[in-house]
Protein backbone atom coordinates (compact mmCIF):
# COMPACT_ATOMS: atom_id res chain seq x y z
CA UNK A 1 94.74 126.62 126.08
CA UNK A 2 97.04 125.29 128.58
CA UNK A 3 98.99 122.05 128.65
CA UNK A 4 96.79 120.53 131.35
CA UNK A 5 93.79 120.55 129.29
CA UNK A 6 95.44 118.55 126.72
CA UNK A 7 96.14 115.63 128.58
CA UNK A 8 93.64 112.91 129.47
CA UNK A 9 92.79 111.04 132.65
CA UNK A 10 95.07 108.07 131.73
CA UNK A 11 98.62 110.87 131.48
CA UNK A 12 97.24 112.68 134.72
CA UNK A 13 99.78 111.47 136.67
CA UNK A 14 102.54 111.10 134.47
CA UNK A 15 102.04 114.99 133.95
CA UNK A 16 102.07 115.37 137.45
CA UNK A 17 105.51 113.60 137.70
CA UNK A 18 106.79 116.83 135.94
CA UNK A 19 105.65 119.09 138.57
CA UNK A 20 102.43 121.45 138.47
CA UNK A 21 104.26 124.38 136.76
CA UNK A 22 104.15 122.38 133.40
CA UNK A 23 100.55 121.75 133.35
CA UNK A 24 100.03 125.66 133.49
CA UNK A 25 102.21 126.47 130.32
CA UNK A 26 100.40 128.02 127.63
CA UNK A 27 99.75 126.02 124.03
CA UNK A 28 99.42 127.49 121.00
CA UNK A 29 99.40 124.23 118.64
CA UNK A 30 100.65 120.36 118.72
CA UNK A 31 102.86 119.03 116.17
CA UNK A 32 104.97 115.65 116.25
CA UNK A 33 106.90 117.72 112.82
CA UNK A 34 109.94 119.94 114.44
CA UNK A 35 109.76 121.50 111.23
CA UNK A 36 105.80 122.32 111.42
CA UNK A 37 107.07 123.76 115.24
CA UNK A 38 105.95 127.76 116.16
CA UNK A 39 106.28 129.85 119.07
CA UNK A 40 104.16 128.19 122.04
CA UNK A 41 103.23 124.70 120.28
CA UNK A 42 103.80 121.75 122.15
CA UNK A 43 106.29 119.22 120.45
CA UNK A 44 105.49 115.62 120.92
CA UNK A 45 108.59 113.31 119.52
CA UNK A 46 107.61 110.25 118.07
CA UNK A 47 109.91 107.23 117.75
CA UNK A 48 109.62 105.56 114.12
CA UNK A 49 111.17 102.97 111.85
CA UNK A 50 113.66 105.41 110.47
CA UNK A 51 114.37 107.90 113.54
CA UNK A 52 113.58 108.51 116.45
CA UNK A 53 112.02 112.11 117.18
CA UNK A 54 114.08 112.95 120.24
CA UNK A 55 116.91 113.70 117.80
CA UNK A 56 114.60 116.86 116.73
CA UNK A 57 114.01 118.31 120.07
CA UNK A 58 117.03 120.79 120.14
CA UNK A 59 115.26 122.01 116.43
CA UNK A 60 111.70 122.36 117.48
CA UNK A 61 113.13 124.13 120.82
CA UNK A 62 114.64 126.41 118.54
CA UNK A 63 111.84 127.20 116.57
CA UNK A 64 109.91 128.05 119.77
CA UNK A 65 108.36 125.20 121.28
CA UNK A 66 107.16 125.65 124.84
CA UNK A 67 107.18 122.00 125.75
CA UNK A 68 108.20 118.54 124.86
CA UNK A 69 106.43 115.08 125.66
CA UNK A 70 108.93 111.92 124.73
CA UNK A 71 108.89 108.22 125.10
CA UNK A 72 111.49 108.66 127.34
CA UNK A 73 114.06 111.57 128.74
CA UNK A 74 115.75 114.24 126.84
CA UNK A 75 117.89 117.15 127.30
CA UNK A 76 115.87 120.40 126.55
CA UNK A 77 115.52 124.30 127.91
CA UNK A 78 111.65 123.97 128.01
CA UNK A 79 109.90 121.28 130.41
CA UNK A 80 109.86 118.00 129.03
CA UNK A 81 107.43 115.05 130.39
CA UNK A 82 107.58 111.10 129.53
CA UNK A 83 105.01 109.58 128.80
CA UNK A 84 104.55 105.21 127.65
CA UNK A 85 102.67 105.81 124.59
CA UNK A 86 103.63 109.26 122.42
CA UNK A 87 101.73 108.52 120.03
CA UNK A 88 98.60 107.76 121.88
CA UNK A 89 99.38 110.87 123.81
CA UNK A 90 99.43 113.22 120.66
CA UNK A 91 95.95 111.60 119.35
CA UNK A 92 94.32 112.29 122.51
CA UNK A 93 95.58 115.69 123.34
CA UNK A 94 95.41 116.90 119.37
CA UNK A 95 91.51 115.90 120.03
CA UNK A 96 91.27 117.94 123.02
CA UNK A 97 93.23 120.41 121.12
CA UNK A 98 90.94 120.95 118.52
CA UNK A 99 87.69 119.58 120.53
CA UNK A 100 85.17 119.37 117.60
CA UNK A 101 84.04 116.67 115.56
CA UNK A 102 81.18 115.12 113.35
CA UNK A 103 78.85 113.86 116.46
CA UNK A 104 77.63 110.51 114.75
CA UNK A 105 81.66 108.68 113.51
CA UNK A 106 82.34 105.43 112.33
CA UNK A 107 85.23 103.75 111.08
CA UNK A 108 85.88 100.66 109.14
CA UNK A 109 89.01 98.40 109.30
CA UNK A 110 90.06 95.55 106.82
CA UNK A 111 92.35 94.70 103.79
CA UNK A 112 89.32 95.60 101.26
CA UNK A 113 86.77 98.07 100.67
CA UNK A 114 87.35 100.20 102.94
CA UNK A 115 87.15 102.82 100.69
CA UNK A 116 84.18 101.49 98.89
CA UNK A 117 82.13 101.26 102.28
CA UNK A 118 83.24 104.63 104.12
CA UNK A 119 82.10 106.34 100.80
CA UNK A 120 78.73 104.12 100.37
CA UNK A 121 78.27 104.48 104.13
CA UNK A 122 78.36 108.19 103.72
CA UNK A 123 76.11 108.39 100.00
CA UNK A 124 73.08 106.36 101.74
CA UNK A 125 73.12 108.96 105.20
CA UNK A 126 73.01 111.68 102.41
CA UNK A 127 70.47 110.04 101.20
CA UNK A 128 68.78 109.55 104.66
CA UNK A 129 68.67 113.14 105.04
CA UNK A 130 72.06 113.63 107.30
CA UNK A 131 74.81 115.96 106.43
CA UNK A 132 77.67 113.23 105.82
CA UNK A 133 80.83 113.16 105.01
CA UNK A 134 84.27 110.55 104.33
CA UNK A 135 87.45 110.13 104.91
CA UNK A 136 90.13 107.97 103.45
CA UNK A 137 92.48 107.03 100.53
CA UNK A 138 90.77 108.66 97.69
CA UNK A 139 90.84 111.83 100.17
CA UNK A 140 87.64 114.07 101.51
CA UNK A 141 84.29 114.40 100.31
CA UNK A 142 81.93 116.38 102.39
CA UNK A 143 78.68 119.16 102.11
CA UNK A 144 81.86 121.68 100.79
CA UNK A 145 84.64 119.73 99.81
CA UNK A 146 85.88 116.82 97.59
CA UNK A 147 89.90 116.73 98.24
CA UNK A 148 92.06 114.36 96.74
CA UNK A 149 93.97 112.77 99.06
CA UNK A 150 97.45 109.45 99.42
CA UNK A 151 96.44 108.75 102.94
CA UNK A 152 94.22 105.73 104.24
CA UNK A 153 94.09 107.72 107.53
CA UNK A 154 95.53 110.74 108.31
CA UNK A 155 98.14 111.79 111.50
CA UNK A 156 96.63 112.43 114.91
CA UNK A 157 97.11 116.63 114.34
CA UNK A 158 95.71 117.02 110.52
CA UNK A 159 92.61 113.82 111.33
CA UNK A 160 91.29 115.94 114.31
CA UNK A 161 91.94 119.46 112.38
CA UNK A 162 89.66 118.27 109.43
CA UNK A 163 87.27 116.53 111.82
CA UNK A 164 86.86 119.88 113.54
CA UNK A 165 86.49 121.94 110.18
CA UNK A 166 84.05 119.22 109.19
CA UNK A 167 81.92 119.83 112.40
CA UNK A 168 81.91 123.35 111.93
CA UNK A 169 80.76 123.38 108.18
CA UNK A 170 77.67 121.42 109.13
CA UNK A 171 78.31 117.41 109.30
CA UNK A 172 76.79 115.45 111.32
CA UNK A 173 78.09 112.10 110.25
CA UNK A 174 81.21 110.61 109.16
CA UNK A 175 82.77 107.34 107.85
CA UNK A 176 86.16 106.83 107.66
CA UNK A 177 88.85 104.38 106.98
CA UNK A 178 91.20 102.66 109.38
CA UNK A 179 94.26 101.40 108.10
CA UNK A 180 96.80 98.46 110.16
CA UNK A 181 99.27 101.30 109.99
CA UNK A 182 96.69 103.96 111.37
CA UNK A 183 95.60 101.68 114.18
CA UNK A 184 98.52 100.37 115.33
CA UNK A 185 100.25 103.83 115.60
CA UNK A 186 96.87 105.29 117.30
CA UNK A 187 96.24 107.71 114.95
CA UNK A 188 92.65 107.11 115.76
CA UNK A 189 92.61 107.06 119.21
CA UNK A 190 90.52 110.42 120.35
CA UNK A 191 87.93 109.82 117.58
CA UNK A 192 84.80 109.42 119.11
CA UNK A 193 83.03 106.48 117.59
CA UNK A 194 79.63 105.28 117.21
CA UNK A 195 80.05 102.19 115.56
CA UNK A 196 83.03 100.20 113.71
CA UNK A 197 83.03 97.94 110.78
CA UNK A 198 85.20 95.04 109.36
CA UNK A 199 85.56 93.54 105.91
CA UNK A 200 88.52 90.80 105.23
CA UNK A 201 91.57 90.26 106.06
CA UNK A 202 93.62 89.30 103.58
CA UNK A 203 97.80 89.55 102.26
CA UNK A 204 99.21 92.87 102.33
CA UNK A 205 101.48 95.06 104.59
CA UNK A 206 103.89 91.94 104.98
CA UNK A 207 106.62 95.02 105.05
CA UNK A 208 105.55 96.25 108.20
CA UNK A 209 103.07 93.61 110.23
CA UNK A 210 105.88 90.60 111.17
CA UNK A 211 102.85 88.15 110.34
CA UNK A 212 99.29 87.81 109.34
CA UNK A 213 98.18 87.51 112.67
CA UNK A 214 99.92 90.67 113.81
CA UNK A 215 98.64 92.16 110.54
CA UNK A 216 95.01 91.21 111.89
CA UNK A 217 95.51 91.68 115.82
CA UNK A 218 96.35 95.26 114.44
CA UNK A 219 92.77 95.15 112.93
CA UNK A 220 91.30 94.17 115.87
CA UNK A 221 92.73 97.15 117.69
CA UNK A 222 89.56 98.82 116.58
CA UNK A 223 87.23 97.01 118.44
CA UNK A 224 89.21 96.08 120.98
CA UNK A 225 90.51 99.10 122.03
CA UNK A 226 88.85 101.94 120.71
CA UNK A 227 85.50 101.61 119.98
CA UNK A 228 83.10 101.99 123.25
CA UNK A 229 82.14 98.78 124.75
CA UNK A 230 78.42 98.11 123.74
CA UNK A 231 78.25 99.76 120.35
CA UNK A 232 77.38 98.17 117.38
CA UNK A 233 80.04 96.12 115.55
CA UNK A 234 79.19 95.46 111.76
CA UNK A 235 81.25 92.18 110.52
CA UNK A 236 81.06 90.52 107.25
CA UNK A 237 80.34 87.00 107.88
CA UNK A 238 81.48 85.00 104.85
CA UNK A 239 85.80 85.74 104.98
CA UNK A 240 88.11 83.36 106.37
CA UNK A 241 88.83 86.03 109.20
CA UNK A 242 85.06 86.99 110.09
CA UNK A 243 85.22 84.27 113.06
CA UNK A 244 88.54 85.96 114.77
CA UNK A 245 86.84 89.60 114.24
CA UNK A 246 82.80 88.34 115.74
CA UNK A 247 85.53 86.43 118.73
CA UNK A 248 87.08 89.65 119.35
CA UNK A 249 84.15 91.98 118.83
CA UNK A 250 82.35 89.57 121.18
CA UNK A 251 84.88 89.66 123.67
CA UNK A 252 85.16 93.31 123.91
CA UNK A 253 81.47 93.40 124.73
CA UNK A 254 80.54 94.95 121.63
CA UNK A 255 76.52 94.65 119.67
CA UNK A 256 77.38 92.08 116.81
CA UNK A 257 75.93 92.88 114.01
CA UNK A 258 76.90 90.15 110.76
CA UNK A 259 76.21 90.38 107.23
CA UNK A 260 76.55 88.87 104.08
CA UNK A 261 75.62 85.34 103.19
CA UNK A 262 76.53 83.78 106.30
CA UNK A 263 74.90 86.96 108.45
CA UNK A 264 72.36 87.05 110.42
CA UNK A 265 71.46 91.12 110.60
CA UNK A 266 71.21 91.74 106.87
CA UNK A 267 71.80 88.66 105.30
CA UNK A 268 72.22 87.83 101.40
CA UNK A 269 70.19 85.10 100.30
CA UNK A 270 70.20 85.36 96.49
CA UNK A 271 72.16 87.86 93.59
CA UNK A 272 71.65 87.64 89.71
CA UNK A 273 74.55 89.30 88.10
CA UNK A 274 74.30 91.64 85.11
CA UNK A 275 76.81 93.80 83.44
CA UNK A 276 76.35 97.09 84.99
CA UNK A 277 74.09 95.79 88.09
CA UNK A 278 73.38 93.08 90.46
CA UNK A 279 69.80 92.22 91.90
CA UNK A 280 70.43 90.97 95.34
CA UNK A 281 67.65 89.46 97.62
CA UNK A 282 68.33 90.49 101.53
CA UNK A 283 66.59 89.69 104.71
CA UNK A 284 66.46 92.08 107.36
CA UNK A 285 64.84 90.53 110.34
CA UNK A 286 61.60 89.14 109.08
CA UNK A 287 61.28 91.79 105.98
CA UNK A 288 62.27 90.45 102.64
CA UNK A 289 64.23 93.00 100.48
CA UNK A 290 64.77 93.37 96.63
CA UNK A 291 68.22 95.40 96.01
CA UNK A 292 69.39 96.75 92.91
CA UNK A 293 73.05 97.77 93.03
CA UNK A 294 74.56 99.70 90.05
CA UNK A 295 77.91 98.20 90.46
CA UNK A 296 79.38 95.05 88.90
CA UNK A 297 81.63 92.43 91.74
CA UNK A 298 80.26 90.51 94.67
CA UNK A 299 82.69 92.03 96.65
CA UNK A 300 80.61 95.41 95.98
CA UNK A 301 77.53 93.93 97.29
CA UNK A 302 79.52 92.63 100.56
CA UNK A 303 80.73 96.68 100.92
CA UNK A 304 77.48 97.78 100.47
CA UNK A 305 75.86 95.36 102.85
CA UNK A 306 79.05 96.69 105.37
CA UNK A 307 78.04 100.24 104.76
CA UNK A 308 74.29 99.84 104.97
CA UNK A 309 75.09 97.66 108.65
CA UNK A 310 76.83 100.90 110.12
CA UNK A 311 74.39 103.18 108.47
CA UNK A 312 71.00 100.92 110.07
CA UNK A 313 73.38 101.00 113.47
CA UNK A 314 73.51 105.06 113.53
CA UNK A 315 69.80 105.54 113.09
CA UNK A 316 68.71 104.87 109.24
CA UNK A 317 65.81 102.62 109.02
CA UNK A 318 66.48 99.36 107.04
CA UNK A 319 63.75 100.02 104.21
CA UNK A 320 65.45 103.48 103.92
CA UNK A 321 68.92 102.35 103.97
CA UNK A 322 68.75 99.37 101.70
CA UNK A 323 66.70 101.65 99.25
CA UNK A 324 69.57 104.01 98.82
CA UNK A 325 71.87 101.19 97.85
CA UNK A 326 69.99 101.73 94.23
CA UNK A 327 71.46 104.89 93.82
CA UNK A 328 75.10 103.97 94.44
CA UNK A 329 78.14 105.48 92.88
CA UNK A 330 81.59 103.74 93.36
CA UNK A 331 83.98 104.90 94.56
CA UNK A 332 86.92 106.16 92.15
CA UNK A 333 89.17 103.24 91.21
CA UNK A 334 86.97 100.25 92.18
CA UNK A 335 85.88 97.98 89.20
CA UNK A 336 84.82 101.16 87.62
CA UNK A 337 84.12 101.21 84.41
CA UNK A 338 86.13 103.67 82.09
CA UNK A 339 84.40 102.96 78.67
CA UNK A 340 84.17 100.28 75.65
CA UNK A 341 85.77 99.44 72.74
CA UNK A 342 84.11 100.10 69.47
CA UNK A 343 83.04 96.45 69.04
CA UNK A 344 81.28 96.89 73.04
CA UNK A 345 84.07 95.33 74.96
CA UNK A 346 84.56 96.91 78.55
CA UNK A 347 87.24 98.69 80.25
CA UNK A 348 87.59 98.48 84.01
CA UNK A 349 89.83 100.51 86.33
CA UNK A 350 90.82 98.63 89.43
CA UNK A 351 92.57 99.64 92.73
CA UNK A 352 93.57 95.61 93.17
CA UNK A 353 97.08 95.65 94.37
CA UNK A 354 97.08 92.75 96.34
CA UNK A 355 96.42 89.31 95.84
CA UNK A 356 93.19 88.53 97.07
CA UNK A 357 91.87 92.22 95.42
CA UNK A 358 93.39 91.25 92.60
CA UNK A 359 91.20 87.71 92.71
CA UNK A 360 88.34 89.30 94.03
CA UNK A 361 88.25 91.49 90.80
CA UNK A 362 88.72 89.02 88.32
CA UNK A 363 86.63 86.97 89.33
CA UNK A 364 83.69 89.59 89.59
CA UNK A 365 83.74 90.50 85.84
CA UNK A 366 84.02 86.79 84.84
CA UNK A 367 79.70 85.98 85.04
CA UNK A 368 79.15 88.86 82.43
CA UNK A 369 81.89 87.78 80.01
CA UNK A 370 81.10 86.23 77.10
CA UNK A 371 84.65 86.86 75.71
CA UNK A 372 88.00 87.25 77.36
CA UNK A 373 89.16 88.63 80.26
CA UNK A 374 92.58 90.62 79.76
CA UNK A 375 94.20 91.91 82.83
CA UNK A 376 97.26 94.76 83.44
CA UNK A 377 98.98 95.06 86.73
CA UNK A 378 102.12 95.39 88.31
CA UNK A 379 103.69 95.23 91.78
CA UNK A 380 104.90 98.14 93.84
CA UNK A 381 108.55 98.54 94.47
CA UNK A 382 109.98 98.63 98.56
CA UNK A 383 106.94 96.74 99.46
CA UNK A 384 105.73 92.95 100.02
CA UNK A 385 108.00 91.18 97.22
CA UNK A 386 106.35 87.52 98.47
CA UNK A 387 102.78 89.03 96.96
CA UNK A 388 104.67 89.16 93.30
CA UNK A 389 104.72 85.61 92.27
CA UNK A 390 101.45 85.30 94.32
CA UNK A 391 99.59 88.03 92.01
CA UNK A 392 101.31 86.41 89.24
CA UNK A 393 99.62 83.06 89.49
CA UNK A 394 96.18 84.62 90.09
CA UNK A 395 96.61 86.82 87.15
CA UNK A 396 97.30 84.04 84.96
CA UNK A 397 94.64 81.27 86.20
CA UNK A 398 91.39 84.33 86.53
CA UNK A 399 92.13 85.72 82.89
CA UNK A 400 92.84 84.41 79.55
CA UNK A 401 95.37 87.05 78.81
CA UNK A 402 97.87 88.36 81.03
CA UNK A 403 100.28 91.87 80.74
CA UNK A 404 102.90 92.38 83.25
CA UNK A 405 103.53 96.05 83.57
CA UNK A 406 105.15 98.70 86.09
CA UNK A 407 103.44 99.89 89.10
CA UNK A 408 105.49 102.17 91.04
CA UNK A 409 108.95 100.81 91.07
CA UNK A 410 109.75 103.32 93.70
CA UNK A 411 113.48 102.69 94.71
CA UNK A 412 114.22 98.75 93.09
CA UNK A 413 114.64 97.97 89.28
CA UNK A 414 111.48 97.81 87.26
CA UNK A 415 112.67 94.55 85.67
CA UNK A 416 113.08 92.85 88.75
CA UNK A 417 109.70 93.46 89.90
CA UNK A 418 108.38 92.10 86.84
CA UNK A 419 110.82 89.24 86.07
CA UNK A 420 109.34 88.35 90.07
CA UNK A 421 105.71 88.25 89.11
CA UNK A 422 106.81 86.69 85.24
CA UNK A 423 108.31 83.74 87.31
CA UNK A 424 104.89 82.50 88.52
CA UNK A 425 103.02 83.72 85.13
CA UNK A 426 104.20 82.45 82.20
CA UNK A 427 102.11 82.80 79.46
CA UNK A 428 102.49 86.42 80.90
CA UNK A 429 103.47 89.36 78.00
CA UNK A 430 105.39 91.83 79.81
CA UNK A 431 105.81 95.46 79.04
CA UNK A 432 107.22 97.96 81.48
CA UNK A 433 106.11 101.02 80.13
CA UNK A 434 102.59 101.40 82.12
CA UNK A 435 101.07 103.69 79.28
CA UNK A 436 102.36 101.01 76.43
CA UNK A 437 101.08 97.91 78.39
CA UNK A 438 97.52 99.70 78.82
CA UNK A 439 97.35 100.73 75.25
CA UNK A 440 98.32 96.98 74.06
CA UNK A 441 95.41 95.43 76.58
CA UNK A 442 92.90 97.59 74.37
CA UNK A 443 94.17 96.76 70.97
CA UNK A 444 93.51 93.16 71.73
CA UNK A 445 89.75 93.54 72.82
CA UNK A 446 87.15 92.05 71.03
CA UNK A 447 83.70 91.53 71.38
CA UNK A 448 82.23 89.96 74.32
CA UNK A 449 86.24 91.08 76.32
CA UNK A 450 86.86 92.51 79.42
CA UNK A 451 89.82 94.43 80.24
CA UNK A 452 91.04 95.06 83.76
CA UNK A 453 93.85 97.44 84.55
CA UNK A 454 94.58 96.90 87.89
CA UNK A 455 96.99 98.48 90.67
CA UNK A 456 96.49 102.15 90.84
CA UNK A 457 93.09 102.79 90.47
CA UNK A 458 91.87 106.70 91.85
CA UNK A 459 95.98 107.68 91.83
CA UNK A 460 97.53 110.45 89.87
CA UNK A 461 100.83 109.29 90.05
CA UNK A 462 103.73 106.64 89.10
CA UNK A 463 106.47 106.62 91.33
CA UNK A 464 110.09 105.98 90.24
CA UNK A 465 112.92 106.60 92.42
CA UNK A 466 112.01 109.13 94.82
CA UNK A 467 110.45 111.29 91.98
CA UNK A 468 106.19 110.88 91.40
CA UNK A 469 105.39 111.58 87.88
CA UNK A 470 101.83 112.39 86.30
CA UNK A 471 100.27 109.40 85.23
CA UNK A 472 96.31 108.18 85.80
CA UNK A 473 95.08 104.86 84.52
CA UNK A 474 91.63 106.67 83.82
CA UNK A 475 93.87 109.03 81.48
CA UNK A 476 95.49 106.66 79.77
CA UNK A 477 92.70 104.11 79.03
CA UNK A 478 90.52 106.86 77.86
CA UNK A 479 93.41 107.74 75.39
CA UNK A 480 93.89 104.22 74.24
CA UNK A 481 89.81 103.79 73.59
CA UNK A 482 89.51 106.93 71.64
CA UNK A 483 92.92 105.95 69.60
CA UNK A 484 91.66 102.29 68.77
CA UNK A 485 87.88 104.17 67.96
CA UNK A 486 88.80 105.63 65.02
């Protein structure tokens, strides 16, 4: 492939700036890695938070590079172009690169359930008939694969790599997440999408995003920017930020499509909750709909409305697509239910790591109750320290008893973190030691109690300093059940 046929309309010219020669150089791969760099690849260097990738040019010439595209000009023995965007540059020519990918893809933005709804989006086009697969925090589940995975959505090179191995194993459809940090760094520009999906909007990334606003506008850059004007747009109508995503979905000329209570193309008019279920009534146009979802939490229903919206906009008729909803499996991590105590109490595992997921869960086991409702969580460490005192509060007015516990300290001091969130919750007990704090919340059920350990949900890992050591919440709630069994 030659250099030329990686670049799009929009870098024409600034190709051409570099003189016709350096379209007709010869590519072997694209990286935006120095280190990832072999003989013929084309090295695109990215400028980040920590450094900017100029500074590896001399490196990934070494290693053999036959070109360089920058943000602006460098010194190299190979041609070198400049073009505005980098990053943009690398998504669309790493999609021409590889040139494959699922022909039916949709994405879905938002602070919650995006994992939830790419993988329910995906179970009911199985279900439908359609070779599916996702993509997204808990990894890759397709027709041949179910990969673990730590990224919400991948880099340019390894998203369009797996889209084209995905293609060519026989999937036709694909859902997959879209992250603030994905979006705004255009890791999914080049993916060709068929419809695009929003959920809430709601505290996190306060690291990275300045504000809320820019934390949303980076949202937005889904339908604004990406997905083709006049394709269906599936919003959930009842969050405080539905309005700004139907203005902006609206604006960009895009079919909107709203549901949930307030929504008008599959809207929820009535739910009884149960323990392991929820019967939901839903009108779809004129048709009247009887749902039975195997998962406890209205926020489960709103994903699964979400996921049925995008699957109804890429060809699934409604009674078909509502159907499958009964045969639902959550996704790993979300309100999912480990096991009980000996006296029936039940044990949740919970991804909820910000505040509103945190209040979302709490208050979704509350209607099937009877007892108490214990919670575990922590905070992360080098992250948003204003959602600490937040969570705290929330924690302590949702559930009647409260443990304060370590959740990837990463770089600060564990005690810190939780004297933070201990400031805002105090009838708080804390306990650093994750495995200790877990095994405590299920030596205090009783009947009629629901426990909720909440923070890490589907990961395999607690990070301290720069070190990740073994640890799963499933593992050690299952060991704390079978313990306090006998």
């Amino acid at each position: 492939m030659f250099l030329r046929d990686l670049v799009s309309g929009e870098y024409q010219d600034q190709v051409g700036k570099a003189g016709n020669a350096v379209g007709e150089i010869a590519i072997s791969g694209i990286t935006a890695d120095s280190r990832k760099v072999e003989p013929g690849m084309l090295f695109v260097a990215l400028s980040g938070t920590k450094a900017d990738g100029a500074a590896y040019v001399t490196d990934a010439v070494s290693r053999g590079a036959a070109a360089v595209v920058a943000g602006h000009a460098v010194e190299a023995s190979v041609p070198v172009f400049v073009v505005d965007n980098p990053r943009r540059f690398l998504a669309l020519a790493a999609a021409r690169f590889f040139g494959r990918q699922p022909e039916t893809m949709v994405a879905v933005t938002g602070t919650a359930g995006k994992t939830s709804v790419a993988s329910f989006t995906r179970q009911i086009w199985v279900e439908a008939g359609y070779p599916a697969a996702q993509i997204g925090t808990t990894g890759v589940v397709s027709l041949t694969r179910n990969e673990y995975g730590s990224l919400t959505t991948p880099d340019p090179v390894g998203l369009h790599k797996l889209l084209a191995e995905l293609a060519d194993e026989g999937v036709t459809h694909a859902a997959m997440e879209a992250s603030s940090h994905g979006l705004d760094q255009s890791r999914l520009d080049g993916v060709k999408l068929a419809a695009a999906a929003f959920t809430n909007l709601g505290r996190d990334h306060m690291d990275y995003h300045p504000t809320i606003e820019d934390y949303m506008a980076a949202k937005m850059r889904l339908f604004d920017t990406l997905l083709p004007k006049g394709s269906p747009a599936v919003i959930f109508a009842d969050d405080p930020w539905s309005a700004e995503a139907i203005r902006v979905a609206t604006k960009a000329g895009h079919d909107v499509r709203t549901v949930g209570r307030n929504g008008t193309f599959l809207s929820l008019k009535r739910v009884e909750h149960f323990r392991h279920k929820q019967v939901a009534e839903v009108h779809a146009g004129d048709e009247i709909h009887e749902v039975h979802i195997p998962l406890a939490g209205d926020f489960q229903i709103a994903n699964a409305l979400v996921a049925a919206g995008l699957a109804i906009s890429t060809g699934v008729a409604v009674p078909v697509a509502l159907k499958a909803l009964e045969k639902l499996v959550g996704a790993s991590g979300r309100l999912e239910l480990v096991g009980n105590s000996k006296n029936g109490a039940l044990a949740y595992v919970d991804y909820a790591h910000k505040p509103d997921a945190l209040e979302n869960v709490l208050n979704s086991v509350r209607p099937f109750t009877t007892g108490r409702v214990i919670v575990v969580f922590g905070c992360g460490g080098d992250r948003d320290k204003g959602k600490r005192p937040i969570m705290g509060e929330i924690a302590c007015r949702l559930a009647d008893i409260v443990i304060v516990t370590d959740d990837n300290p990463r770089s600060e001091v564990p005690a810190v973190i939780r004297s933070e969130i201990m400031a805002a919750a105090p009838k708080g007990i804390e306990i650093g030691d994750r495995s200790q704090a877990i095994r405590a919340g299920v030596a205090m059920l009783s009947a009629g109690d629901t426990l909720v350990v909440a923070g890490k949900g589907h990961e395999e890992g607690q990070t301290v300093g720069d070190v990740t050591l073994p640890f799963s919440d499933h593992t050690e709630l299952r060991k704390a059940l079978e313990e306090f069994e006998h």
